[in-house]
PDB file of N, CA and C in Angstrom:
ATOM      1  N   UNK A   1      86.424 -57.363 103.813  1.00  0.00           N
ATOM      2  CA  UNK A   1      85.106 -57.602 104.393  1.00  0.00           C
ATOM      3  C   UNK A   1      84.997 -59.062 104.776  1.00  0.00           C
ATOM      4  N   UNK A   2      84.346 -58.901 105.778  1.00  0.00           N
ATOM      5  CA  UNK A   2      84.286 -60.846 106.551  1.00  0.00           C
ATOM      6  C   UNK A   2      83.106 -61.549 105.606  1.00  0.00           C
ATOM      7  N   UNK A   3      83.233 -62.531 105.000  1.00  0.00           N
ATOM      8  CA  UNK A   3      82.163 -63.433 104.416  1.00  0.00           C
ATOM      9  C   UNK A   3      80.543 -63.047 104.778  1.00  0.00           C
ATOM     10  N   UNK A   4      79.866 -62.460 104.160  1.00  0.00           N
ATOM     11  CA  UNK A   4      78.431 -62.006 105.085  1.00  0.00           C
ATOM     12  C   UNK A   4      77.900 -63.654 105.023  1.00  0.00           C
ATOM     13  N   UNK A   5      78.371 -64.784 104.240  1.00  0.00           N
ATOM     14  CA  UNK A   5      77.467 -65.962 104.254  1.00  0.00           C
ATOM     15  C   UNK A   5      77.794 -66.721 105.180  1.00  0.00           C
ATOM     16  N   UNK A   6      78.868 -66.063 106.220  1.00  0.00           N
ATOM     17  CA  UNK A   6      79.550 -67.280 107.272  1.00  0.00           C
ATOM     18  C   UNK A   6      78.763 -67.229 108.154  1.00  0.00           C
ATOM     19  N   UNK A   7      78.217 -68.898 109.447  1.00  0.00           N
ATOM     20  CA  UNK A   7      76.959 -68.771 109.696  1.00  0.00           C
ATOM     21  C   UNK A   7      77.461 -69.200 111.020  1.00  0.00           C
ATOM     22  N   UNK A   8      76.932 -69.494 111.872  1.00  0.00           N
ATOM     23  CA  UNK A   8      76.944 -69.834 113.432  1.00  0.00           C
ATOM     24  C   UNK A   8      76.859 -71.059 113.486  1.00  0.00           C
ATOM     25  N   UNK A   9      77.264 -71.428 114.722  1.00  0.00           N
ATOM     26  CA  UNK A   9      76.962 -72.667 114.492  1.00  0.00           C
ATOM     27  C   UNK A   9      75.535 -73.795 114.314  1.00  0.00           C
ATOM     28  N   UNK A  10      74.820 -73.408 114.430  1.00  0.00           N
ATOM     29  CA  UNK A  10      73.487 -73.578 113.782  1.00  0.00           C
ATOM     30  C   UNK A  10      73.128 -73.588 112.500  1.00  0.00           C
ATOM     31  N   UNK A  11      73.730 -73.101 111.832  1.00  0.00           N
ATOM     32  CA  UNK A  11      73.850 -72.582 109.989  1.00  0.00           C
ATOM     33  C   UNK A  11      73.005 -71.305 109.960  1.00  0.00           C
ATOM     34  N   UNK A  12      72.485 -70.752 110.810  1.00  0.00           N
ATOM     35  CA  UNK A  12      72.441 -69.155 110.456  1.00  0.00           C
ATOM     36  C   UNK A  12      73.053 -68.578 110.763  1.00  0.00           C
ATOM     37  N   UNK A  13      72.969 -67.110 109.761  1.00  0.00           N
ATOM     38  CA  UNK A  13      73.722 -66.226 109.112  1.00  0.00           C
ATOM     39  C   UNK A  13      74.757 -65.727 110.825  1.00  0.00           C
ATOM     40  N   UNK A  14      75.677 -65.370 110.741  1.00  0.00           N
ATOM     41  CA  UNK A  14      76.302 -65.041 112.208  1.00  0.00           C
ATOM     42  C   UNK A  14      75.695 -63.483 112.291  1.00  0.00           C
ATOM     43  N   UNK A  15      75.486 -62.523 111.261  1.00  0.00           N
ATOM     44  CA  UNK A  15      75.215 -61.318 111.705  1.00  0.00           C
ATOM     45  C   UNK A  15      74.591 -60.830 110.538  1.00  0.00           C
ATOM     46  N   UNK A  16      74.119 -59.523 110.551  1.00  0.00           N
ATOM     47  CA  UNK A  16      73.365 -58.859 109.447  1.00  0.00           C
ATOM     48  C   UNK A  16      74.117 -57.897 108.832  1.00  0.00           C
ATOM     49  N   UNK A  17      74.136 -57.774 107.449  1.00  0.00           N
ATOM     50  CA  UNK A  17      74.184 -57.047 106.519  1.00  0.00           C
ATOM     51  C   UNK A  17      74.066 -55.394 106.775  1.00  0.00           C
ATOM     52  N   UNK A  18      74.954 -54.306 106.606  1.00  0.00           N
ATOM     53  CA  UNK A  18      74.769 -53.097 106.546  1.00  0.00           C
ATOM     54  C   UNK A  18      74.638 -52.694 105.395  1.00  0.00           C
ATOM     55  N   UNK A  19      74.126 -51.811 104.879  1.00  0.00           N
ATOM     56  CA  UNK A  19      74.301 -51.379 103.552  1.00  0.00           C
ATOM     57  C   UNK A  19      75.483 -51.200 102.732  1.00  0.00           C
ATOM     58  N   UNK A  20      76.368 -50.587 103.313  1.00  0.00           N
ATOM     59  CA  UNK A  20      77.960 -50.647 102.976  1.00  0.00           C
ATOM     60  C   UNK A  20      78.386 -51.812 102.754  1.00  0.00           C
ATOM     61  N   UNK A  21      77.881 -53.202 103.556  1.00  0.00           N
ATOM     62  CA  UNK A  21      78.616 -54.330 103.287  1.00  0.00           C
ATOM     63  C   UNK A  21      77.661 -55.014 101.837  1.00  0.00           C
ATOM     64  N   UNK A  22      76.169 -54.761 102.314  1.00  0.00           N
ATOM     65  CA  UNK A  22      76.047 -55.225 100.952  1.00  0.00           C
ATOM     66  C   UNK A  22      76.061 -54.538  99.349  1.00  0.00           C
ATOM     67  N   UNK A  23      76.651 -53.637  99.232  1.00  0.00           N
ATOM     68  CA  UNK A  23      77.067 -52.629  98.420  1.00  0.00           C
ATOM     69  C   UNK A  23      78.168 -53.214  98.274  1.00  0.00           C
ATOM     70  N   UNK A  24      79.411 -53.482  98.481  1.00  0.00           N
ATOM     71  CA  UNK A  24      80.435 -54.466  98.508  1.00  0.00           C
ATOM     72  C   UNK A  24      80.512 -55.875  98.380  1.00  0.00           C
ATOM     73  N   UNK A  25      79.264 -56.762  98.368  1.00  0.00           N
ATOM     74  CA  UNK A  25      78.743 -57.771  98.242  1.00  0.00           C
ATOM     75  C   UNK A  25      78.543 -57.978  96.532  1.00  0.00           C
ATOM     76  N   UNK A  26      77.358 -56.866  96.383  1.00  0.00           N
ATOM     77  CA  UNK A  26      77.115 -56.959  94.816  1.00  0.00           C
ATOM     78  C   UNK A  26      77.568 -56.062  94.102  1.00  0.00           C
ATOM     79  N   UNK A  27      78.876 -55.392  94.812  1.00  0.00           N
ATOM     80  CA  UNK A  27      79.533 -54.782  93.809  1.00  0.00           C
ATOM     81  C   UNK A  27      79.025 -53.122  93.230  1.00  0.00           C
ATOM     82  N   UNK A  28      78.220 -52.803  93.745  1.00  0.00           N
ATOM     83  CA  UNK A  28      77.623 -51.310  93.584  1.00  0.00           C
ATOM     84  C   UNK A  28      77.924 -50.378  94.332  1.00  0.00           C
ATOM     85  N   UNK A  29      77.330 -49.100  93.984  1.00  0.00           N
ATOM     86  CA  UNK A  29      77.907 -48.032  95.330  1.00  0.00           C
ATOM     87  C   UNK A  29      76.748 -48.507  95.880  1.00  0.00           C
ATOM     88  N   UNK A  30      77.177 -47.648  97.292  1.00  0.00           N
ATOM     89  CA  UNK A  30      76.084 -47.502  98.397  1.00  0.00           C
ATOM     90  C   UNK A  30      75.232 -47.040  97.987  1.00  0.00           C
ATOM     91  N   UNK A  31      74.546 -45.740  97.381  1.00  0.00           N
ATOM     92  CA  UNK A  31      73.798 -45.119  96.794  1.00  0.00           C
ATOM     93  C   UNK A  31      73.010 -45.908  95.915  1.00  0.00           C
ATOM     94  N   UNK A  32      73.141 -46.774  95.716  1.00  0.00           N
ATOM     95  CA  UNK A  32      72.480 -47.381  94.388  1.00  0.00           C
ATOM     96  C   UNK A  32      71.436 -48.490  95.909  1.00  0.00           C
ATOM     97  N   UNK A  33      72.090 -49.211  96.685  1.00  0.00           N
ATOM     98  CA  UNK A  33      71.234 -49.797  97.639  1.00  0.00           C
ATOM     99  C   UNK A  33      69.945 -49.063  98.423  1.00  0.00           C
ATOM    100  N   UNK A  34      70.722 -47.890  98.734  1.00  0.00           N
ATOM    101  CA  UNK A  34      69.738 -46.811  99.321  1.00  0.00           C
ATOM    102  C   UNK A  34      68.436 -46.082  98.610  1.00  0.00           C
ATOM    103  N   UNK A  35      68.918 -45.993  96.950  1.00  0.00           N
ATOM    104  CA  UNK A  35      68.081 -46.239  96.160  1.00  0.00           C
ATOM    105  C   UNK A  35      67.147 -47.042  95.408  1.00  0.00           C
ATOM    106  N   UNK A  36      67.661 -48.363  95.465  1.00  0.00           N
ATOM    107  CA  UNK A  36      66.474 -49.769  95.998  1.00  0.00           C
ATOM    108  C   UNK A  36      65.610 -50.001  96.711  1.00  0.00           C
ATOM    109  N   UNK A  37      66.641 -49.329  98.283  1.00  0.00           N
ATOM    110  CA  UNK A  37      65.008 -49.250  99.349  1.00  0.00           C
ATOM    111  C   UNK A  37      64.324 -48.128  99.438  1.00  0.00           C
ATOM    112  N   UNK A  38      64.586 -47.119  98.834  1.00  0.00           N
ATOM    113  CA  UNK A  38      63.638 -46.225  98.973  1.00  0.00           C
ATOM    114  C   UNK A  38      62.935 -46.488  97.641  1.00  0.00           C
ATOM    115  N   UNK A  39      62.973 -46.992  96.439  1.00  0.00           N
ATOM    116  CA  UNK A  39      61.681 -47.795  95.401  1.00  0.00           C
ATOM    117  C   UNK A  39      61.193 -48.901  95.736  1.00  0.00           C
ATOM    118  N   UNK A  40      61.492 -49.804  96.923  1.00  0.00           N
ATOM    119  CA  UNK A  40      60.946 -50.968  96.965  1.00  0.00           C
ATOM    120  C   UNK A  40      61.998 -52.111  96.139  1.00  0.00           C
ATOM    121  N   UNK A  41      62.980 -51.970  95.393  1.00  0.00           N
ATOM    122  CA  UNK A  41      63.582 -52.616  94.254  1.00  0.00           C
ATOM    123  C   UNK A  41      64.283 -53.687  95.226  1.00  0.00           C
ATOM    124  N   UNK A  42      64.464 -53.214  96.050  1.00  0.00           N
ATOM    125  CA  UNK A  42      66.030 -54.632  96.284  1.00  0.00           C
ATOM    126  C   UNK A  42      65.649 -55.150  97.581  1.00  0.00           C
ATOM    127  N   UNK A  43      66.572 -56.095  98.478  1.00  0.00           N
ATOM    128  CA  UNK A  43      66.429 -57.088  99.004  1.00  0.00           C
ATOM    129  C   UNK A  43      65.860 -56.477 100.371  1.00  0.00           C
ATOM    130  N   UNK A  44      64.834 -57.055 100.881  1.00  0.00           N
ATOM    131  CA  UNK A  44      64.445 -56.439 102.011  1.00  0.00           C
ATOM    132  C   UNK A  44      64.924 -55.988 103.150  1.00  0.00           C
ATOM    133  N   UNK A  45      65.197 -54.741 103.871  1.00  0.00           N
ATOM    134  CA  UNK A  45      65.745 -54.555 104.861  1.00  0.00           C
ATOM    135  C   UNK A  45      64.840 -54.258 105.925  1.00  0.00           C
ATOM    136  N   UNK A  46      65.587 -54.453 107.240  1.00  0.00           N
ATOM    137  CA  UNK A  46      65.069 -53.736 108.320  1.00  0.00           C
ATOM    138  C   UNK A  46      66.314 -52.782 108.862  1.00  0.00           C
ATOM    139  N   UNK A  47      65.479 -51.728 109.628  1.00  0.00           N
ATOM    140  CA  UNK A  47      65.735 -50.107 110.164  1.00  0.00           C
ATOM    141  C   UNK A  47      65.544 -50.687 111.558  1.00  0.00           C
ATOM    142  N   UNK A  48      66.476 -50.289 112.515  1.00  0.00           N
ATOM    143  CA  UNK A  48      67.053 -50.139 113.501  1.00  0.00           C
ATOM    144  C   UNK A  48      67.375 -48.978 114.519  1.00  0.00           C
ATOM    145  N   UNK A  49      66.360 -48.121 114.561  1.00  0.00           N
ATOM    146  CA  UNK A  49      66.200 -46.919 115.110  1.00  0.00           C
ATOM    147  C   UNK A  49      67.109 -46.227 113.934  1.00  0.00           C
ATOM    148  N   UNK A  50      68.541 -46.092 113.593  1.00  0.00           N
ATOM    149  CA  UNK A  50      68.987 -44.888 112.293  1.00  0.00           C
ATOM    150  C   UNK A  50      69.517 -46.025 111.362  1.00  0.00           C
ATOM    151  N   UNK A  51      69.758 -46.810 111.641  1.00  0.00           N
ATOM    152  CA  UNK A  51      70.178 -48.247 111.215  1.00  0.00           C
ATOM    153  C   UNK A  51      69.758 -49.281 110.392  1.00  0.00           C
ATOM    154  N   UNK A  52      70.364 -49.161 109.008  1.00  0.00           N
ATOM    155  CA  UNK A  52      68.924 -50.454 108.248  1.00  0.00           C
ATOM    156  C   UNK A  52      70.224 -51.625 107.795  1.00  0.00           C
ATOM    157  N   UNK A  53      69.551 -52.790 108.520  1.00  0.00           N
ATOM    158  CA  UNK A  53      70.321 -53.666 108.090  1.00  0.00           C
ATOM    159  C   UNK A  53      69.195 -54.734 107.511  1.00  0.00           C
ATOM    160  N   UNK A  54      70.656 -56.252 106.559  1.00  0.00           N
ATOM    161  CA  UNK A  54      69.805 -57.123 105.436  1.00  0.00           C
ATOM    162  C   UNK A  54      70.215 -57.958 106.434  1.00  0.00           C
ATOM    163  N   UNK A  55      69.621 -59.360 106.023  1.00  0.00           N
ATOM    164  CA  UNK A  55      69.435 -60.515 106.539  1.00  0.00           C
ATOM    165  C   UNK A  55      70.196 -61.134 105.537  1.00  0.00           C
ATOM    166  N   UNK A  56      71.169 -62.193 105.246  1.00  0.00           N
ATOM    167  CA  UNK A  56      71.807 -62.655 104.623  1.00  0.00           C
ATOM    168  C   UNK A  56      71.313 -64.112 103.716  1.00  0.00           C
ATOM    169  N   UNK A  57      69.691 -64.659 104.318  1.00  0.00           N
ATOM    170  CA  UNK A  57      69.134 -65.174 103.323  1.00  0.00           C
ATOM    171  C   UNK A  57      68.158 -64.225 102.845  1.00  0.00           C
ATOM    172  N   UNK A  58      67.817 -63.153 103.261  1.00  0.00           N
ATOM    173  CA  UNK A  58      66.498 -62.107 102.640  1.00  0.00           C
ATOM    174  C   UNK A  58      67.556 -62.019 101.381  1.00  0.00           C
ATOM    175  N   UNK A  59      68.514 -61.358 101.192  1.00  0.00           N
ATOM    176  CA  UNK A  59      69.422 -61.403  99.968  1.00  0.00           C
ATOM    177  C   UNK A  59      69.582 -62.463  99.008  1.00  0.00           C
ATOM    178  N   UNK A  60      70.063 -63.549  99.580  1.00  0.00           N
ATOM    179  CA  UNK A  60      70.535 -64.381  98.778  1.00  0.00           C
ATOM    180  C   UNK A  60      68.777 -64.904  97.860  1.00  0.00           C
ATOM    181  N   UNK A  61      68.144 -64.632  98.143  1.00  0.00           N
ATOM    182  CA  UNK A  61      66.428 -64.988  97.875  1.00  0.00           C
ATOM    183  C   UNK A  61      66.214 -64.136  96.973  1.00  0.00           C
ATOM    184  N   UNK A  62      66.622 -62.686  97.715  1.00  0.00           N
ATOM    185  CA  UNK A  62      66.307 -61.550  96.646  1.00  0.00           C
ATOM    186  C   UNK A  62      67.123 -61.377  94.787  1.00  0.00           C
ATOM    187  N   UNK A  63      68.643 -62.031  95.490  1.00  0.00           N
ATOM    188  CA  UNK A  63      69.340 -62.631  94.331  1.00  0.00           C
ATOM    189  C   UNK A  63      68.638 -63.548  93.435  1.00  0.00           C
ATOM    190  N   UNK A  64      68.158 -64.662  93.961  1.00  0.00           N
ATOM    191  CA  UNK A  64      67.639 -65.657  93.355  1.00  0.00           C
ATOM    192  C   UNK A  64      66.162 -65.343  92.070  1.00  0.00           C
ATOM    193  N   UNK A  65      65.783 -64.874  92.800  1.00  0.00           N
ATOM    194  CA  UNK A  65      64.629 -63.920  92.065  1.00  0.00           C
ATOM    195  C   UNK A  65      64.987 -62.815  90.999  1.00  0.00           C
ATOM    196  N   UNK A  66      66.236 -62.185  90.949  1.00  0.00           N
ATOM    197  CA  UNK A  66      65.986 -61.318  90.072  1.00  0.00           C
ATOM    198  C   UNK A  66      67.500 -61.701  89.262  1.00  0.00           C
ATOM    199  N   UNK A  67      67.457 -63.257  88.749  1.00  0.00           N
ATOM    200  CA  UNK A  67      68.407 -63.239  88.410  1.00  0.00           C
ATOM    201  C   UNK A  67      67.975 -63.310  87.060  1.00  0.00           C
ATOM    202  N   UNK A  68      68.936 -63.143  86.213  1.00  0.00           N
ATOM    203  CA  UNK A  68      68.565 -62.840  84.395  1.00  0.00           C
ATOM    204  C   UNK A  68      68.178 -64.539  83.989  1.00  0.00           C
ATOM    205  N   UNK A  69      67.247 -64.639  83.621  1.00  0.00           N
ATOM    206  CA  UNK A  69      66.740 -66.320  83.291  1.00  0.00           C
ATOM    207  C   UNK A  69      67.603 -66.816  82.222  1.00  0.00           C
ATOM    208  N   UNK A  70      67.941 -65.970  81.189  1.00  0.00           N
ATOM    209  CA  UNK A  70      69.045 -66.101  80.131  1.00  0.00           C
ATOM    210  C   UNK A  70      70.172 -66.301  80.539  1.00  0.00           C
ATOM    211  N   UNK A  71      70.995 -66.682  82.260  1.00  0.00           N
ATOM    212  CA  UNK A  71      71.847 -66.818  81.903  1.00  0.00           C
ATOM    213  C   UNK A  71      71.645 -68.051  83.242  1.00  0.00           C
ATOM    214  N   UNK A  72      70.717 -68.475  83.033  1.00  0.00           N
ATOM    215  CA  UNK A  72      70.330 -69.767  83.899  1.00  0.00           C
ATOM    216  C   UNK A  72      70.813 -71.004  83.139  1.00  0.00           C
ATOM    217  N   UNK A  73      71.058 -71.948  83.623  1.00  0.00           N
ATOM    218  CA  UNK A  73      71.232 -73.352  82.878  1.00  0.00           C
ATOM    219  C   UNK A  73      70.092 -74.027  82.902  1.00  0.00           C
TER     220      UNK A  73
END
């Protein structure tokens, strides 16, 4: 999988997130993402006529937020 954090030359993200890639990102099945957005639980996506893709700082934000405080420095 290509780096989802590699960015353009501008420093944003070069492209968006599919579910498959970010399922491979944090290491889960797909199913478990698809089951985030349909509770509201995980990093915000947008739908694309059949198509739901992430934004690669909506994630890294969504990371940031639900990270375990216990294992913060």
């Amino acid at each position: 999988m290509d780096d989802p954090s590699a960015t353009d030359g501008a420093g944003a993200p070069s492209r968006l997130l599919s579910p498959r890639q970010l399922a491979g990102y944090l290491g889960v099945p797909v199913a478990t993402i698809y089951q985030w957005r349909y509770r509201g639980e995980g990093p915000p996506g947008f739908k694309f006529g059949n198509h739901v893709r992430y934004r690669w700082s909506d994630v890294e934000a969504w990371i940031a937020d639900h990270a375990d405080s216990r294992t913060r420095r």
